[in-house]
Protein backbone atom coordinates (compact mmCIF):
# COMPACT_ATOMS: atom_id res chain seq x y z
CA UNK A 1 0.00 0.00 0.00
CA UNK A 2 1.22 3.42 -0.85
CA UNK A 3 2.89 5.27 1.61
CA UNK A 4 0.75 8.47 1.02
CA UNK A 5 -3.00 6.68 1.69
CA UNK A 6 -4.33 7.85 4.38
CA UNK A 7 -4.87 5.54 7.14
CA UNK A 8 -9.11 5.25 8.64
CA UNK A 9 -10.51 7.33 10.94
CA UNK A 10 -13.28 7.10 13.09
CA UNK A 11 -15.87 9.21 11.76
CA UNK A 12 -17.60 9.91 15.15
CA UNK A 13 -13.85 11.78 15.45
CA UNK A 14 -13.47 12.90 12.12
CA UNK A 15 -16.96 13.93 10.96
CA UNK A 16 -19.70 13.95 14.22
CA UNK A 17 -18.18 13.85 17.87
CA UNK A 18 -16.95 17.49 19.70
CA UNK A 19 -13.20 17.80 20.71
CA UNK A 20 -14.65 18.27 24.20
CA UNK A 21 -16.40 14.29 24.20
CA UNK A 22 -13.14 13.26 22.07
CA UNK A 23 -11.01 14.84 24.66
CA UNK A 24 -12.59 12.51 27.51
CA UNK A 25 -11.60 9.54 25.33
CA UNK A 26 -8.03 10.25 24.28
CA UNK A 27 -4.62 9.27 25.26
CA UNK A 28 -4.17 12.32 27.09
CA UNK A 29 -7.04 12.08 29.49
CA UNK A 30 -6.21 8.43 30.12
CA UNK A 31 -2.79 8.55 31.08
CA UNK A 32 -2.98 11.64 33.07
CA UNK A 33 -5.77 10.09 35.05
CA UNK A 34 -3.86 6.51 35.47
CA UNK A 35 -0.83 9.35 36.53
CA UNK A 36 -2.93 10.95 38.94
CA UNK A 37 -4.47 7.71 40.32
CA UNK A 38 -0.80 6.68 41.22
CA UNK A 39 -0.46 10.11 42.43
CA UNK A 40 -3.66 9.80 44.74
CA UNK A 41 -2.46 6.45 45.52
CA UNK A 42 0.75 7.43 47.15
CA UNK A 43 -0.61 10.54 49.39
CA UNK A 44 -3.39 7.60 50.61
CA UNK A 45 -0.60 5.66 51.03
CA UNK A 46 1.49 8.17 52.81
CA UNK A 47 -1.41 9.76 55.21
CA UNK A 48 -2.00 5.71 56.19
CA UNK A 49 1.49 5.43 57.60
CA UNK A 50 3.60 4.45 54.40
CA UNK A 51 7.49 6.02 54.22
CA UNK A 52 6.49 7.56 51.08
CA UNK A 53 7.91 11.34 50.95
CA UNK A 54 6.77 14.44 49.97
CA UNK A 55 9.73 14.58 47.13
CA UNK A 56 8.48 11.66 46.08
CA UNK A 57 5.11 12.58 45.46
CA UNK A 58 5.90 16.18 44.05
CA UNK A 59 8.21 14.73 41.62
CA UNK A 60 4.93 12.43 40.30
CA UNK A 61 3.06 15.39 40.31
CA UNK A 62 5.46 17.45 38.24
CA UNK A 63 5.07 14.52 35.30
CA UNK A 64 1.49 14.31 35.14
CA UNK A 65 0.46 15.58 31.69
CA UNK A 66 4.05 15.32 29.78
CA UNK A 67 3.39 11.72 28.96
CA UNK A 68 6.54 9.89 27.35
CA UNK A 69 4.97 8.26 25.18
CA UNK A 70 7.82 6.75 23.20
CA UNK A 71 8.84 5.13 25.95
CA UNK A 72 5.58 3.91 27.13
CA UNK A 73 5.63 2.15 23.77
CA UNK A 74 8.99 0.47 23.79
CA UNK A 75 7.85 -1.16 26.54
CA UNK A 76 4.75 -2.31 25.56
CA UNK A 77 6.59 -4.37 22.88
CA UNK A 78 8.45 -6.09 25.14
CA UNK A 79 6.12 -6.44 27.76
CA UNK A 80 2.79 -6.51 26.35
CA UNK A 81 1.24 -5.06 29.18
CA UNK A 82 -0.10 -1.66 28.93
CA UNK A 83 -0.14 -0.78 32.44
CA UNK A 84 3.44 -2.03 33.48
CA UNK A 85 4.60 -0.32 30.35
CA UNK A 86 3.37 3.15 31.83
CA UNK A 87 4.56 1.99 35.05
CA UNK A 88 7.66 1.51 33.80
CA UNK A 89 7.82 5.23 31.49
CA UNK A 90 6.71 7.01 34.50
CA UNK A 91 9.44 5.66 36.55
CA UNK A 92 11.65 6.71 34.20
CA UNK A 93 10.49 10.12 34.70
CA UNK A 94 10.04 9.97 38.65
CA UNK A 95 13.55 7.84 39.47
CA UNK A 96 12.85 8.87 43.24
CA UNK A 97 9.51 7.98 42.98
CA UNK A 98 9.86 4.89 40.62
CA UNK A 99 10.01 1.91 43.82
CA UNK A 100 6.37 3.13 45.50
CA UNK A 101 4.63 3.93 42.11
CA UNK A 102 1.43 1.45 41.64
CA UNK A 103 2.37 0.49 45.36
CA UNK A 104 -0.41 -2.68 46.40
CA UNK A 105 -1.99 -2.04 43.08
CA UNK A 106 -3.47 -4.11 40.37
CA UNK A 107 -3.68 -3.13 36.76
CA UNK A 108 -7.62 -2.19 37.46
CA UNK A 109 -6.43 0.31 40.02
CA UNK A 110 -6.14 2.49 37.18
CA UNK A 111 -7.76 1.64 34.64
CA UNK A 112 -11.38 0.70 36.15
CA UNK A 113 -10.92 3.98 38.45
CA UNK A 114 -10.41 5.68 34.78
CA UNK A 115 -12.86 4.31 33.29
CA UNK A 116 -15.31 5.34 36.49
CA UNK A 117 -14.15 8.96 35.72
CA UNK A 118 -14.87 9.19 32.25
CA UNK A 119 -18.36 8.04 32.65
CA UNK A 120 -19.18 10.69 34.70
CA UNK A 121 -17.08 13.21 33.10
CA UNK A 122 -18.79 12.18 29.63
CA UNK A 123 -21.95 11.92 31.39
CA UNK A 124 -21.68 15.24 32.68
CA UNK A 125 -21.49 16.83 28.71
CA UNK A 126 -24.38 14.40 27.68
CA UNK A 127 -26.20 16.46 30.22
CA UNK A 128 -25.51 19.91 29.47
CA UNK A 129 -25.92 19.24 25.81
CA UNK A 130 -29.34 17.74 26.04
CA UNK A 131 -30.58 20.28 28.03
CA UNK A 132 -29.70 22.69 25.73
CA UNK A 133 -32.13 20.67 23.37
CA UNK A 134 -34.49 21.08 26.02
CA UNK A 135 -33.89 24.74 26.24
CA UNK A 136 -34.25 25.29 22.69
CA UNK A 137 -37.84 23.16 22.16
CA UNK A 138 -39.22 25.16 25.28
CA UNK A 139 -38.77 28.57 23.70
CA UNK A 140 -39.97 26.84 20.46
CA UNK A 141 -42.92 25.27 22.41
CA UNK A 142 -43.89 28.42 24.03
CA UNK A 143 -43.79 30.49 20.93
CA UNK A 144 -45.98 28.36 18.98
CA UNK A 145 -48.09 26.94 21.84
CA UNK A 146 -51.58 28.19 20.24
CA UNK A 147 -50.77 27.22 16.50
CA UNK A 148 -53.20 24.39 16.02
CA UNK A 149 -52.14 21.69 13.60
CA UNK A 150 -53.18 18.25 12.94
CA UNK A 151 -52.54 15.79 15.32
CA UNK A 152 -52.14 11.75 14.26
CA UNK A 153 -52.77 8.62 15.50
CA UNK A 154 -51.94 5.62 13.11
CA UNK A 155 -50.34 8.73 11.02
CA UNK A 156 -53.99 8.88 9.79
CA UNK A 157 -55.23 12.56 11.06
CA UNK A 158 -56.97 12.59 14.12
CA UNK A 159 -58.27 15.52 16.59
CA UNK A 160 -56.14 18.67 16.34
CA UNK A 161 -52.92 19.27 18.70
CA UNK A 162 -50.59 22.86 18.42
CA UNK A 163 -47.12 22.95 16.99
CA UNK A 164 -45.81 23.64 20.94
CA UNK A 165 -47.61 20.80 22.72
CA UNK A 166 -46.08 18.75 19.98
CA UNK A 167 -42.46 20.59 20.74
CA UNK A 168 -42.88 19.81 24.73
CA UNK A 169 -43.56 15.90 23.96
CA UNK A 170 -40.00 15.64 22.20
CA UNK A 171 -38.20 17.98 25.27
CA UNK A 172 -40.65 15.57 27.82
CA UNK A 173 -38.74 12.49 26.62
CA UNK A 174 -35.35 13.97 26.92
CA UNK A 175 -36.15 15.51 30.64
CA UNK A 176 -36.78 12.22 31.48
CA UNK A 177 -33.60 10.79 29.91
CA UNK A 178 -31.83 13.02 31.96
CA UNK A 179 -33.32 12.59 35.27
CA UNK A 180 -32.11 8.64 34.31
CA UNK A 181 -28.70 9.67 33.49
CA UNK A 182 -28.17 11.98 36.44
CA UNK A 183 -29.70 8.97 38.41
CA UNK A 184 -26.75 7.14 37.10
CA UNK A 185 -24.24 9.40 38.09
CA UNK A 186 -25.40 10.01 41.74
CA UNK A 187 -24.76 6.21 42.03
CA UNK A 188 -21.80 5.38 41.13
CA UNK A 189 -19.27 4.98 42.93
CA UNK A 190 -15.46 4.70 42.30
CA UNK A 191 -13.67 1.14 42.42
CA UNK A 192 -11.38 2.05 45.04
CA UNK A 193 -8.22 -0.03 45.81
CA UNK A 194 -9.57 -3.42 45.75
CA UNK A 195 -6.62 -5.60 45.15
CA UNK A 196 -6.14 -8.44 42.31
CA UNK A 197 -9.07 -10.48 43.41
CA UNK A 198 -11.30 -7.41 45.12
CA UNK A 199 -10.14 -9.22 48.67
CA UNK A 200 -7.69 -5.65 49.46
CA UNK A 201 -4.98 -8.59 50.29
CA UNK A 202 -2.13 -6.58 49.49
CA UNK A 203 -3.11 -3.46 51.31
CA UNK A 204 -3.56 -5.36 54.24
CA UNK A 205 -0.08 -6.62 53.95
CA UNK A 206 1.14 -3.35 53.12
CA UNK A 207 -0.69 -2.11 56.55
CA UNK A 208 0.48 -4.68 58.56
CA UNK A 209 -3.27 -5.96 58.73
CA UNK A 210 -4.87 -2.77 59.77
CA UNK A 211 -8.40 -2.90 58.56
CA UNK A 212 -8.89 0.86 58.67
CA UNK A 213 -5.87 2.27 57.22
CA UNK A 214 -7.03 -0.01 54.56
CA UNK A 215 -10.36 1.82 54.85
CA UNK A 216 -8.90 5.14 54.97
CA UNK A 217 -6.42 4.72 52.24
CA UNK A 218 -9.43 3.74 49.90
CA UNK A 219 -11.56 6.65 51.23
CA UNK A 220 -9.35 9.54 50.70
CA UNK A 221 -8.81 7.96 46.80
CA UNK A 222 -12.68 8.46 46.42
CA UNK A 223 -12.21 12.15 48.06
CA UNK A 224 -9.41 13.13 45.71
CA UNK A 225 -11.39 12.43 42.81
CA UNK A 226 -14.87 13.60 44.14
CA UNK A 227 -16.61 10.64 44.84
CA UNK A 228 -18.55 10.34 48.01
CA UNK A 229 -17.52 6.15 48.36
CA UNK A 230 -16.06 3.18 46.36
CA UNK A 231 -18.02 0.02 45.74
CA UNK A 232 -18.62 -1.73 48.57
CA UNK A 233 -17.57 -5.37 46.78
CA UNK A 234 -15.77 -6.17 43.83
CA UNK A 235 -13.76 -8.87 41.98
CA UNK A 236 -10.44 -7.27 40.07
CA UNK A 237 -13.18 -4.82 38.37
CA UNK A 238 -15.82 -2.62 39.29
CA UNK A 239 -19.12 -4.99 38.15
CA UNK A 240 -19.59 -4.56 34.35
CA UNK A 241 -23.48 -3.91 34.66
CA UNK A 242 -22.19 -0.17 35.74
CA UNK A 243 -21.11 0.33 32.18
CA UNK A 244 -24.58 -1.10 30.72
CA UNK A 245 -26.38 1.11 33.16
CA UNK A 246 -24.68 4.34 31.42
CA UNK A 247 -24.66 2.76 27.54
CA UNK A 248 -28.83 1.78 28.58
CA UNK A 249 -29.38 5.74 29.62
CA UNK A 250 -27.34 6.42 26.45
CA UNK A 251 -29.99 4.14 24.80
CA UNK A 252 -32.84 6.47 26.31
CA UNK A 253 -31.45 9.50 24.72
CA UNK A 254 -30.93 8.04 21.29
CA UNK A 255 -34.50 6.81 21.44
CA UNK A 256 -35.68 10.37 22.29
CA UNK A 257 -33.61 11.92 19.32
CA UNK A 258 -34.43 9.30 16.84
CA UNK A 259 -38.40 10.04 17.63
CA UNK A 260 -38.08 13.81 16.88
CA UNK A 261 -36.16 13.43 13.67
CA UNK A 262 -38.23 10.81 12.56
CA UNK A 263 -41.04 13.35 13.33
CA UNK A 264 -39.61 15.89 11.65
CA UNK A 265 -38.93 13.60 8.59
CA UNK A 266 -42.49 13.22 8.42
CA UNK A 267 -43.17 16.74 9.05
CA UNK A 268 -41.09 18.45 6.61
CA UNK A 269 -42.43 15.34 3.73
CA UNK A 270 -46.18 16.97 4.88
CA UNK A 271 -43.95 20.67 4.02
CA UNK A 272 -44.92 22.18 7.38
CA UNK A 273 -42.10 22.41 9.66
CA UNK A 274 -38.55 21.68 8.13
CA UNK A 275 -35.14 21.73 9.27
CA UNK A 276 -32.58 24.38 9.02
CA UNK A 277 -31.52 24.78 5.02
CA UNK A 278 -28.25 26.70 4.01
CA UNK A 279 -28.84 29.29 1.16
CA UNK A 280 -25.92 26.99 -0.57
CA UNK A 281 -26.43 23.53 0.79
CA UNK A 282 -27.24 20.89 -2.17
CA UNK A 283 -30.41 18.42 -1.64
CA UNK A 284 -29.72 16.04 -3.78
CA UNK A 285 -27.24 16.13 -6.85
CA UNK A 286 -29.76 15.04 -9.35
CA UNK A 287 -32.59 16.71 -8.21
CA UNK A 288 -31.64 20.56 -7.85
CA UNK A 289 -35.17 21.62 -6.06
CA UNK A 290 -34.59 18.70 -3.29
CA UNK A 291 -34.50 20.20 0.41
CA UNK A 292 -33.64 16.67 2.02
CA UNK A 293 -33.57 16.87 5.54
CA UNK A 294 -30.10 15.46 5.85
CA UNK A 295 -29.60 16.45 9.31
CA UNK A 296 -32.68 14.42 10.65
CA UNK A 297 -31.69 11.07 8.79
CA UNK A 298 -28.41 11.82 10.40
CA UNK A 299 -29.69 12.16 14.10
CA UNK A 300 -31.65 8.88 13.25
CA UNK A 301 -28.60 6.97 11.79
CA UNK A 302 -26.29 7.71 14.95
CA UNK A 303 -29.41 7.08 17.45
CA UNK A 304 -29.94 3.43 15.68
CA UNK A 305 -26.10 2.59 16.43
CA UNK A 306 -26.04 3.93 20.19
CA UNK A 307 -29.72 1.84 20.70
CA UNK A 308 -28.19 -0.85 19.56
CA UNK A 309 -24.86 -0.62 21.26
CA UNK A 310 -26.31 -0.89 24.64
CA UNK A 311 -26.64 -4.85 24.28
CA UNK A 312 -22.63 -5.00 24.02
CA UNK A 313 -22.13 -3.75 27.82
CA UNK A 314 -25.54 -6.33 28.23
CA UNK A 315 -23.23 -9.21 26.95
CA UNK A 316 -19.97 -8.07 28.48
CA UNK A 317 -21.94 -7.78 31.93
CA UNK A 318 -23.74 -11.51 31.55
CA UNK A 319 -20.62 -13.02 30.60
CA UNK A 320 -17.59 -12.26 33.30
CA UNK A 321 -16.42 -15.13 35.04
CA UNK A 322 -15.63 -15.31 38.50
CA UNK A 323 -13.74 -12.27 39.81
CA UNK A 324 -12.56 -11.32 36.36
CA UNK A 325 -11.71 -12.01 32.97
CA UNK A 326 -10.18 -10.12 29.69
CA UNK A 327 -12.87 -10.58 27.02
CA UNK A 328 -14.50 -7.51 28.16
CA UNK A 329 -11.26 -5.05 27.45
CA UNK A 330 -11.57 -5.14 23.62
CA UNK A 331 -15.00 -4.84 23.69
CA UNK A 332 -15.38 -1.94 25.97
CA UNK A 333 -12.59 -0.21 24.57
CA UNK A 334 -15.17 0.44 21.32
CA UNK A 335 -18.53 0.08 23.21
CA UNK A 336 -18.10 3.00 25.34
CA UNK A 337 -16.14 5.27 23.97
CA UNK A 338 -18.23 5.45 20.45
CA UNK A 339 -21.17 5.13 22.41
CA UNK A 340 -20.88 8.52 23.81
CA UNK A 341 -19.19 9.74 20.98
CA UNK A 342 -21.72 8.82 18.88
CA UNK A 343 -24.52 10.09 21.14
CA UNK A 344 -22.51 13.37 21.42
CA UNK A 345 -22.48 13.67 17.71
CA UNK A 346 -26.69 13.19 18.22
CA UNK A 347 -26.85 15.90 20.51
CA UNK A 348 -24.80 18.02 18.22
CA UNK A 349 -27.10 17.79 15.56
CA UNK A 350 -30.14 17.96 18.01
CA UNK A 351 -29.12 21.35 19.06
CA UNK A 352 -28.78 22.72 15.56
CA UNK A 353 -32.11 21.49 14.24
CA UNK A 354 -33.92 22.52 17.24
CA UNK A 355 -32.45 26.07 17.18
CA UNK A 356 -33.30 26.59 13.90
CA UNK A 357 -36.73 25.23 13.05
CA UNK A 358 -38.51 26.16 9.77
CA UNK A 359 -42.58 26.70 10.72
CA UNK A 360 -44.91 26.83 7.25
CA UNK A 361 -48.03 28.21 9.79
CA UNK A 362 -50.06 28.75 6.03
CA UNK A 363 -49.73 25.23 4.93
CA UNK A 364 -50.10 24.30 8.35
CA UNK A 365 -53.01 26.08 8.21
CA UNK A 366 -54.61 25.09 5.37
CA UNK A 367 -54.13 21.15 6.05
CA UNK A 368 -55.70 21.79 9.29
CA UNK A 369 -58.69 23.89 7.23
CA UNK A 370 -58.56 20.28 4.97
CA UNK A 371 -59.81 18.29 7.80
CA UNK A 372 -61.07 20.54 10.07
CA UNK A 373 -65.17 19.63 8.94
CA UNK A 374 -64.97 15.85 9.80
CA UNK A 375 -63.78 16.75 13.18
CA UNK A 376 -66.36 19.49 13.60
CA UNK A 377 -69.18 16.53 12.70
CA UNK A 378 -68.84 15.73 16.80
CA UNK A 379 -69.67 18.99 18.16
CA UNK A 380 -72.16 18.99 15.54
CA UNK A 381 -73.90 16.17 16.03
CA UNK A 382 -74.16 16.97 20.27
CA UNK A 383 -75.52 20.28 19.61
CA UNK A 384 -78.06 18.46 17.03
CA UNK A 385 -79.27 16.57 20.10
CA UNK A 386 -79.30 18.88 22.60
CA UNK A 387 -82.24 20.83 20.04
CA UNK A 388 -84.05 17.89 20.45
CA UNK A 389 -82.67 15.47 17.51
CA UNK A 390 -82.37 11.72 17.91
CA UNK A 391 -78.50 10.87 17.88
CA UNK A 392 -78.62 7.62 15.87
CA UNK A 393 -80.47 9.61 13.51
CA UNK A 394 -77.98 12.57 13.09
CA UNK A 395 -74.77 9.99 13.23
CA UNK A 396 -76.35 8.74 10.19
CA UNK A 397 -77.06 11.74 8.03
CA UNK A 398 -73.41 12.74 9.01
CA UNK A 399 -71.83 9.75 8.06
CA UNK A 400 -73.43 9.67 4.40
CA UNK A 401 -72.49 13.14 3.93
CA UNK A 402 -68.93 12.44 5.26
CA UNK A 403 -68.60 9.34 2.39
CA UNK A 404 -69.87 11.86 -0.31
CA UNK A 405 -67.31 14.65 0.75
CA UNK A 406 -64.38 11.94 0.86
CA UNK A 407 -65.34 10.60 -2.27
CA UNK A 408 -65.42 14.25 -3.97
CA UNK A 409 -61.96 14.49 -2.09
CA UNK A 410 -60.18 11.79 -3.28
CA UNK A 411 -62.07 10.61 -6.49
CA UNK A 412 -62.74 13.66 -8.05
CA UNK A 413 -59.94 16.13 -6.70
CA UNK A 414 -62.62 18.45 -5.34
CA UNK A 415 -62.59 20.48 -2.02
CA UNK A 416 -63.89 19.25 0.69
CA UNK A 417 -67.27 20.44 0.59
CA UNK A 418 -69.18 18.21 3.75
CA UNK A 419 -69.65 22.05 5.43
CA UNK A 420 -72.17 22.98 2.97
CA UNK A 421 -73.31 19.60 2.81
CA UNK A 422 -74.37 19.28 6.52
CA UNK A 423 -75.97 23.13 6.19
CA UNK A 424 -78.21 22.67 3.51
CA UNK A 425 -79.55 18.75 5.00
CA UNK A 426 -83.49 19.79 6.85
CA UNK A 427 -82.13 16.55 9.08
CA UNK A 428 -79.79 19.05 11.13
CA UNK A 429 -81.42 21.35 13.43
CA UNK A 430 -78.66 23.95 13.09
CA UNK A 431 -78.33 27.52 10.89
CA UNK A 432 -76.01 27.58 8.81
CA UNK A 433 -74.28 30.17 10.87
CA UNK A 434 -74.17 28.06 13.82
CA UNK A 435 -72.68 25.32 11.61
CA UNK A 436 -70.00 27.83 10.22
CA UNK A 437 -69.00 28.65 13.81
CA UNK A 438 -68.13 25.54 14.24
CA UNK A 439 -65.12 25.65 11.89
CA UNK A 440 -62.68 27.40 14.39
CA UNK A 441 -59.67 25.36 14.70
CA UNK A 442 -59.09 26.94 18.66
CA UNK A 443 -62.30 24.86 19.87
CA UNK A 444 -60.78 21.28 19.17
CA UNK A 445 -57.05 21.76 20.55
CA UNK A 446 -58.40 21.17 24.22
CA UNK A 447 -55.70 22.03 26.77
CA UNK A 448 -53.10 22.50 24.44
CA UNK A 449 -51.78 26.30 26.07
CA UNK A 450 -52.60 24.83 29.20
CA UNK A 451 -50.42 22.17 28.83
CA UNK A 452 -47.65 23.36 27.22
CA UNK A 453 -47.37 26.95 29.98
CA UNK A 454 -47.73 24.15 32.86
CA UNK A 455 -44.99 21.80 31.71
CA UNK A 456 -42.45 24.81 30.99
CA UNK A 457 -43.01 26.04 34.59
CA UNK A 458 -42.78 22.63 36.40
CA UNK A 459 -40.37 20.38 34.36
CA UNK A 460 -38.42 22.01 31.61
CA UNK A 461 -37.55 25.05 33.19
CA UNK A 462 -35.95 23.71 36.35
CA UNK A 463 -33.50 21.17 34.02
CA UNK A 464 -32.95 24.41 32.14
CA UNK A 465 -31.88 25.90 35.19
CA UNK A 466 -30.21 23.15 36.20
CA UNK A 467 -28.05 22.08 33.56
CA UNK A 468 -27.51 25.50 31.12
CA UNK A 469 -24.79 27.25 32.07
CA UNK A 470 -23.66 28.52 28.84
CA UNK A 471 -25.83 28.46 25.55
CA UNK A 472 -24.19 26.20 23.30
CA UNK A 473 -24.61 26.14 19.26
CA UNK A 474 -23.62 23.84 16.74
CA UNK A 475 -23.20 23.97 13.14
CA UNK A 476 -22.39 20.39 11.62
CA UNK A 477 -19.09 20.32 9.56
CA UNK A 478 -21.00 18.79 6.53
């Protein structure tokens, strides 16, 4: 192969994922967190009793982020061990410090207390990004509260909603996905120094069998990194249902996206809402009118890869034997990082459609004005009765005269003319007038303002509150 091909790259780094999310995943957030672990370890270490000096320590801590990574490497062909190779490097760099680095450890010491940290920390922009998809569909919501449109069931029309109530149903789904994933977070708990087998053997030794210097090394870990306890069990690794707990709420969000851009899809095919459109983006390259809604298939082709990755940590979790095996590493090294990647790259796209919404209120209008007189023919036919009309009766003049104004509809192309039907029929006890007032699409959308002005106050305001900080934007790179 030619020397000048370029090699693959991801495209969750390359096309959809933030530098902030890659960041979290990268060499240089793993090995200055395994660096700081060892760094954590030793002041536990020290506090508990250890002769472990303060040279010793601020030496480590001078060689935190410049990583020798050329070293780490030459040792990792000869040993094939990733953590003893950075054992090893970092020594290199910390010769007083090299005997008490990884001190009682095992290799999980630092890499399951890692991987704790990045679920959080990734958690943590998951968060902040999705409520500021929250933030945008509540000021969309409240602006268009009172539009009525129609509303589907069976994606046959069906009563009328508004164009907010249907806003606050997508940001209802995500509130909830982030009460789960904060849910998450508040539980979990760092791995601690547990030892090869999760038994703390070593550290015992290392204590001379004190119990609670054992205790209070592992506490003041959990401190440094701001976690309120460790596990209280554990085999070599922290149990691998934590990591299917975090891809599942990952799952949630994806689901949440996926059913607003499928939405939308549907929406901007029926040419009432659309998503945002560059004055030079390109549709389609055959078809020059085409105003594809790219963005939307996009949210919907990430979302179907993070719903389905959610059964790898399911598999890795079911299948672990005893206190630990190694066919979770590979697994997990591609499960969780694109998983959040990928769901980052959702939320990207999320906040750029939302924050840019396209309403058509006259077409909207005029497909509610469409099918607006078969769901007047209720309120119709109650008023009939209340003037004294038998109900059987009037459900069956309606009905005819509903088949005849479909069949002009969709067999001859005509208007939809049952209005003038029903007002010239002796059967219906009703003016014309009072037929006509009827046709006023603000009597069938129910609680709709209501609704909408409630649920901003109560839920999506206080996760707003909560969780924006800053107002982020996005514009996709293609």
């Amino acid at each position: 192969m030619s020397e000048n091909r370029r090699k693959y790259v991801s495209a969750l780094s390359g096309r959809y994922a933030s530098d902030e999310m890659q960041y979290l995943f990268s060499d240089d957030f793993k090995f200055s967190t395994w660096r700081k672990l060892w760094v954590a370890l030793a002041k536990a270490e020290k506090a508990a009793g250890l002769s472990i000096t303060d040279k010793q320590i601020s030496e480590m801590e001078s060689h935190v982020f410049d990583i020798n990574y050329d070293t780490a490497e030459e040792f990792e062909k000869e040993l094939r061990h990733d953590v003893m190779s950075h054992i090893r490097a970092f020594g290199e760099q910390c010769p007083d410090a090299q005997p008490i680095i990884h001190l009682g450890a095992t290799s999980c010491y630092v890499g399951d207390n890692t991987d704790i940290i990045i679920l959080r920390e990734a958690s943590k922009i998951i968060l902040k990004k999705a409520a500021q998809v929250v933030k945008n569909l509540a000021a969309f919501a409240e602006k268009y509260k009172a539009l009525p449109c129609l509303a589907y069931t069976h994606l046959q029309p069906a009563q009328l909603t508004t164009v907010g109530k249907r806003a606050a149903l997508w940001a209802n789904d995500l509130i909830n996905d982030i009460k789960n994933l904060q849910f998450q977070i508040d539980n979990l708990k760092l791995l601690g120094s547990k030892g090869t087998t999760g038994t703390q053997a070593s550290f015992l030794e290392l204590f001379g069998g004190d119990e609670q210097k054992v205790k209070d090394c592992e506490r003041y870990i959990a401190e440094y990194f701001g976690f309120d306890s460790t596990v209280p069990v554990s085999g070599q690794t922290y149990s691998r249902k934590t990591d299917y707990y975090f891809l599942s709420a990952l799952s949630g969000f994806a689901q949440s996206a996926y059913k607003f851009a499928d939405d939308l899809r549907l929406l901007q095919s029926f040419e009432e809402l659309e998503e945002p459109f560059g004055s030079s983006q390109v549709g389609s390259s055959a078809m020059p009118y085409k105003r594809n809604p790219m963005r939307c298939e996009r949210i919907c082709s990430l979302s179907r890869y993070v719903i389905n990755n959610a059964l790898n940590a399911a598999t890795t979790a079911s299948t672990q034997w005893l206190e630990r095996s190694l066919d979770d590493s590979a697994n997990r090294r591609l499960s969780i990082s694109e998983g959040f990647l990928a769901l980052d790259g959702v939320l990207n796209l999320y906040i750029n459609v939302t924050s840019g919404i396209v309403v058509y209120e006259k077409v909207i209008n005029r497909r509610v004005a469409e099918k607006l007189p078969f769901m007047a023919t209720e309120n119709i036919m109650m008023e009939s009765v209340k003037r004294g009309a038998d109900r059987q009766q009037i459900h069956g003049i309606i009905h005819d005269h509903s088949n005849a104004a479909v069949s002009r509809i969709k067999l001859e192309g005509g208007k939809n003319d049952l209005i003038e039907r029903l007002a010239s029929d002796p059967g219906i006890p009703l003016e014309a007038d009072e037929i006509a007032a009827q046709i006023s699409p603000e009597l069938y959308t129910g609680r709709c303002v209501s609704q909408v002005d409630e649920f901003l106050k109560d839920y999506a305001n206080p996760v707003i509150n909560a969780y924006c900080t800053e107002n982020i934007k996005y514009e996709p790179n293609v």
